[in-house]
Protein backbone atom coordinates (compact mmCIF):
# COMPACT_ATOMS: atom_id res chain seq x y z
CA UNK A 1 65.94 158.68 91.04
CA UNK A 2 62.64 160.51 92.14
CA UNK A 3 60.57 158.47 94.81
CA UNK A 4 57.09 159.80 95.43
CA UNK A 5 54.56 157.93 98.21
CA UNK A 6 50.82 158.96 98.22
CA UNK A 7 49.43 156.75 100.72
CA UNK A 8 46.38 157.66 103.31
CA UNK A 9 47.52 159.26 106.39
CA UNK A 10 48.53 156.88 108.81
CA UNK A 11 47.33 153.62 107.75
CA UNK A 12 50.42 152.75 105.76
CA UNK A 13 53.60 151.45 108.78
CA UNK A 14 56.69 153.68 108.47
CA UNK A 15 58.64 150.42 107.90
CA UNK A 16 56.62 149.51 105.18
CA UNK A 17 57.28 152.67 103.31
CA UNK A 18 60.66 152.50 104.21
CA UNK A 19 61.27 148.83 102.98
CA UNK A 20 59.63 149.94 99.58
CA UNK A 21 62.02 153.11 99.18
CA UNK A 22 64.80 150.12 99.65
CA UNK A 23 63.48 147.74 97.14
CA UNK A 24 63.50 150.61 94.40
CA UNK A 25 66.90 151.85 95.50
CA UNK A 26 68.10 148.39 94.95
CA UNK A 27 66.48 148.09 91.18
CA UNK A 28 67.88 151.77 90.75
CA UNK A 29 71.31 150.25 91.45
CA UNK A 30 70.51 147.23 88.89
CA UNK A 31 69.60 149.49 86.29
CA UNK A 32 70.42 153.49 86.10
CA UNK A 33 67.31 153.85 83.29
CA UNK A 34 65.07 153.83 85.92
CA UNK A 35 64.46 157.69 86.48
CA UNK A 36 61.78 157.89 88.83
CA UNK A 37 58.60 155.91 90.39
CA UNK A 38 55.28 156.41 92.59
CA UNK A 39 54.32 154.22 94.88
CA UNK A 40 50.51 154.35 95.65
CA UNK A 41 49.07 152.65 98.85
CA UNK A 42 44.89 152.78 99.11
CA UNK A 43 41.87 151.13 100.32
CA UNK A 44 39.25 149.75 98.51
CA UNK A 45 35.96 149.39 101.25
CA UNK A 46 33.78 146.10 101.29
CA UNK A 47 36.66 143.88 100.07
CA UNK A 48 38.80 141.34 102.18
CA UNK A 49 41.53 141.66 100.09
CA UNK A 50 41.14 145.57 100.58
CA UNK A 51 44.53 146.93 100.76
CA UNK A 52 45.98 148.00 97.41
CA UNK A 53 49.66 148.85 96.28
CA UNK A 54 50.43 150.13 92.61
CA UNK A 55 54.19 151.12 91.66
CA UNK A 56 54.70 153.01 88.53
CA UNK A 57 58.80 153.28 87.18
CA UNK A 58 59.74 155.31 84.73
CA UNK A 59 62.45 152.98 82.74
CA UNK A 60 64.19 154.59 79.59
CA UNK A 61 61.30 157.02 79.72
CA UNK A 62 58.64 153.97 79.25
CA UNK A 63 56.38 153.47 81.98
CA UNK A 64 56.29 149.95 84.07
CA UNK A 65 53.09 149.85 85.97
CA UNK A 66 52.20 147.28 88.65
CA UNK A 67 48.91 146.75 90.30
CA UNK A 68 48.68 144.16 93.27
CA UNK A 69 45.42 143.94 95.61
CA UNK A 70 46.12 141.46 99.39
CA UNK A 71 44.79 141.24 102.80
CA UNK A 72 47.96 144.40 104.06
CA UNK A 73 49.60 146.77 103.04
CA UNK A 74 52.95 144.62 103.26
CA UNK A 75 51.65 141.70 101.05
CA UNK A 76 50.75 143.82 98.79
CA UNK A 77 53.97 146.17 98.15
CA UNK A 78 56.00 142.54 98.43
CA UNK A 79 54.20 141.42 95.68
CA UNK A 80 54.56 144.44 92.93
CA UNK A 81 57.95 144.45 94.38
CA UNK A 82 58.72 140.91 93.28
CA UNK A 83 57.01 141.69 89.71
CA UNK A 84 59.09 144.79 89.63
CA UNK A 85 61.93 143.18 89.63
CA UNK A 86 61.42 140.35 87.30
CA UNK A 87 60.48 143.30 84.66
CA UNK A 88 63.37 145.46 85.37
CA UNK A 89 65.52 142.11 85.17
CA UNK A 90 63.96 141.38 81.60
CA UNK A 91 64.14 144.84 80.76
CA UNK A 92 68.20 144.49 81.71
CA UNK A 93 68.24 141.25 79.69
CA UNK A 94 66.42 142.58 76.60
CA UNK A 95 68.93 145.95 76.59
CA UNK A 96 71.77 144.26 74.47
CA UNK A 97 69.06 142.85 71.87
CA UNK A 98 68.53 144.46 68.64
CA UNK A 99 65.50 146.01 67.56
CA UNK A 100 62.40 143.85 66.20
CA UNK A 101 61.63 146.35 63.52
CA UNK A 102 64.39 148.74 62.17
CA UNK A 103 62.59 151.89 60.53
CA UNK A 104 64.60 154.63 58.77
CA UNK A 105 63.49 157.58 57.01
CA UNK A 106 66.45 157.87 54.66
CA UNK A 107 65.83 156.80 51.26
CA UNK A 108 68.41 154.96 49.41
């Protein structure tokens, strides 16, 4: 799996990034479908809650997009971390299920 981080220079804690590299690792090891994902730390000025973490993972070639806005950097990642994970889990469950609609182009 490809990791990418694109966070502002210095504001984002080493420990932080590295706990968030760990966290994917971890779903990659759930679930091999999950091909790559890019973690995006920013600011938003003027805001309290002005610290902002987004994770996208590609899953089966789908993208899984997670938005989460807190007071740091580490509440934030915990947060689409935890949602992460509850997708990837349903997206684990929902892998045995059939289809909802079965389309076929062969006419019989």
């Amino acid at each position: 799996m490809n990791i990418g981080f694109h966070a502002p220079q210095g504001e984002v804690k080493e420990w932080v990034i590295d706990h968030v590299r760990q966290k994917l690792m971890d779903l990659y090891h759930q679930d091999k479908g999950i091909t790559k994902a890019q973690v995006y730390f920013r600011e938003q000025p003027d805001d309290e809650r002005n610290k902002i973490c987004e994770i996208e993972l590609m899953i089966y070639g789908d993208p899984l997009f997670v938005h989460r806005k807190a007071p740091s950097f580490e509440q934030a990642s915990n947060e689409v971390l935890a949602e992460l994970a509850e997708k990837v889990d349903e997206q684990i469950r929902n892998q045995g299920e059939p289809p909802e609609e079965i389309t076929s182009t062969v006419k019989v």
